[in-house]
Protein backbone atom coordinates (compact mmCIF):
# COMPACT_ATOMS: atom_id res chain seq x y z
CA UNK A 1 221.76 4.65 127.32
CA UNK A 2 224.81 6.62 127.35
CA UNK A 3 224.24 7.98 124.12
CA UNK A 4 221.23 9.33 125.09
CA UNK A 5 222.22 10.75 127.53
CA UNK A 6 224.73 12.65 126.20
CA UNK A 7 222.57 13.56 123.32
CA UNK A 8 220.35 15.59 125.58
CA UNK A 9 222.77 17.18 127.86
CA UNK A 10 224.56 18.39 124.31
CA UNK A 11 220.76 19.56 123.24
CA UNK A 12 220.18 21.67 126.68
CA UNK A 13 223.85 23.20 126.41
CA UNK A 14 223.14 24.48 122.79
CA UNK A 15 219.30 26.05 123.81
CA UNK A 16 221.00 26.98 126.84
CA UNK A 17 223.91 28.87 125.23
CA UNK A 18 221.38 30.01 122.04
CA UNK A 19 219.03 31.92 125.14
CA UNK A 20 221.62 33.48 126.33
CA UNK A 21 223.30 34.89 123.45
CA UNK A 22 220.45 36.30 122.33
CA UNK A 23 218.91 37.67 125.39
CA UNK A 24 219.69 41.19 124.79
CA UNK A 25 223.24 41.05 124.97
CA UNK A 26 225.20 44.11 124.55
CA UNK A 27 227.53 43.89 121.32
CA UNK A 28 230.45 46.21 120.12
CA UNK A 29 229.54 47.88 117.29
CA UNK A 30 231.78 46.42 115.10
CA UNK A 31 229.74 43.40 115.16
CA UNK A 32 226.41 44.94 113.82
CA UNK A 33 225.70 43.89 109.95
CA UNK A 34 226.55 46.82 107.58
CA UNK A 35 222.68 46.57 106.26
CA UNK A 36 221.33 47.31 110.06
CA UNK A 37 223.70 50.47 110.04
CA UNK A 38 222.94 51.15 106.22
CA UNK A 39 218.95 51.25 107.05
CA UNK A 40 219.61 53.51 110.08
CA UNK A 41 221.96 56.21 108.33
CA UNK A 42 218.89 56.22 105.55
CA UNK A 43 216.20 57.21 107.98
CA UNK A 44 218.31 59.15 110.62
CA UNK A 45 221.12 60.75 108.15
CA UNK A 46 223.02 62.67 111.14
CA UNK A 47 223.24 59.58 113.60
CA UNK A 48 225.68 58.99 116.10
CA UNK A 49 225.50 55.51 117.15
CA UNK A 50 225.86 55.12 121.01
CA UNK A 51 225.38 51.01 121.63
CA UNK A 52 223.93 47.75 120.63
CA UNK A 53 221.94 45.44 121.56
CA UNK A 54 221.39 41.66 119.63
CA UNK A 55 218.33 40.21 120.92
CA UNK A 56 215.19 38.09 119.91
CA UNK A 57 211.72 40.16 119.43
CA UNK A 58 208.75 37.82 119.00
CA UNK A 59 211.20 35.01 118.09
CA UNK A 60 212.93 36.55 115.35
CA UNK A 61 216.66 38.20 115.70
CA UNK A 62 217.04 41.48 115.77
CA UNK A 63 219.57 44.47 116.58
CA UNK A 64 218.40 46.91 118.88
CA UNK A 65 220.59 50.23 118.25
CA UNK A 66 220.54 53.22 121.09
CA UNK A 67 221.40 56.78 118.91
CA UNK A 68 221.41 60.00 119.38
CA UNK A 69 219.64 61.84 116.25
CA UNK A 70 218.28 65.44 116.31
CA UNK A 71 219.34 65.94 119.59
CA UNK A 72 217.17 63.23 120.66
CA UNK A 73 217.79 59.49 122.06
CA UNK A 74 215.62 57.14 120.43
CA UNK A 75 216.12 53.56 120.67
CA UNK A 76 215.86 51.39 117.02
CA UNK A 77 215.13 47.90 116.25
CA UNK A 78 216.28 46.26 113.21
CA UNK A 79 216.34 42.69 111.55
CA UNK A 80 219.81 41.62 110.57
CA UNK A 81 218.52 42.38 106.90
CA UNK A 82 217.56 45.96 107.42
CA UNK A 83 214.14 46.37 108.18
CA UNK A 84 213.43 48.60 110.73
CA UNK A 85 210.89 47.20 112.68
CA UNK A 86 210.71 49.52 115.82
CA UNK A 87 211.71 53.37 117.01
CA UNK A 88 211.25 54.23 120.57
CA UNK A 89 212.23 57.59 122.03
């Protein structure tokens, strides 16, 4: 019974603590992967990086980036592998 238990309040912490890491927390940049900034810096070659976001987009993980690039802010979602797969201004 115990076991039990303890099984599922160990379950619920772990979903609890996945949701909420990956709710669109803000990250330092330091912690993106070098092939999100490496995909970025190939389509937007003078970007300044402003902040980021690690979040899940149709149940998948991905980095959403805030930059600044031609004098406009655009807002850039990428997998942890590269792929861009959104750009909002």
């Amino acid at each position: 019974m115990h076991t039990c238990t303890l099984w599922a309040a160990t379950t619920a912490l772990v979903l609890s603590l996945t949701a909420c890491t990956f709710a669109g927390d803000k990250i330092p940049l330091e912690q993106v992967p070098p092939p999100v900034f490496d995909s970025v810096v190939a389509r937007f070659p003078d970007v300044q990086f402003l902040s980021a976001e690690r979040e899940k987009d149709d149940g998948r993980l991905v980095f959403e980036l805030k930059i600044r690039s031609a004098g406009k802010k655009l807002e850039v979602k990428v997998t942890p592998f590269g792929q861009i797969v959104d750009i909002d201004d």
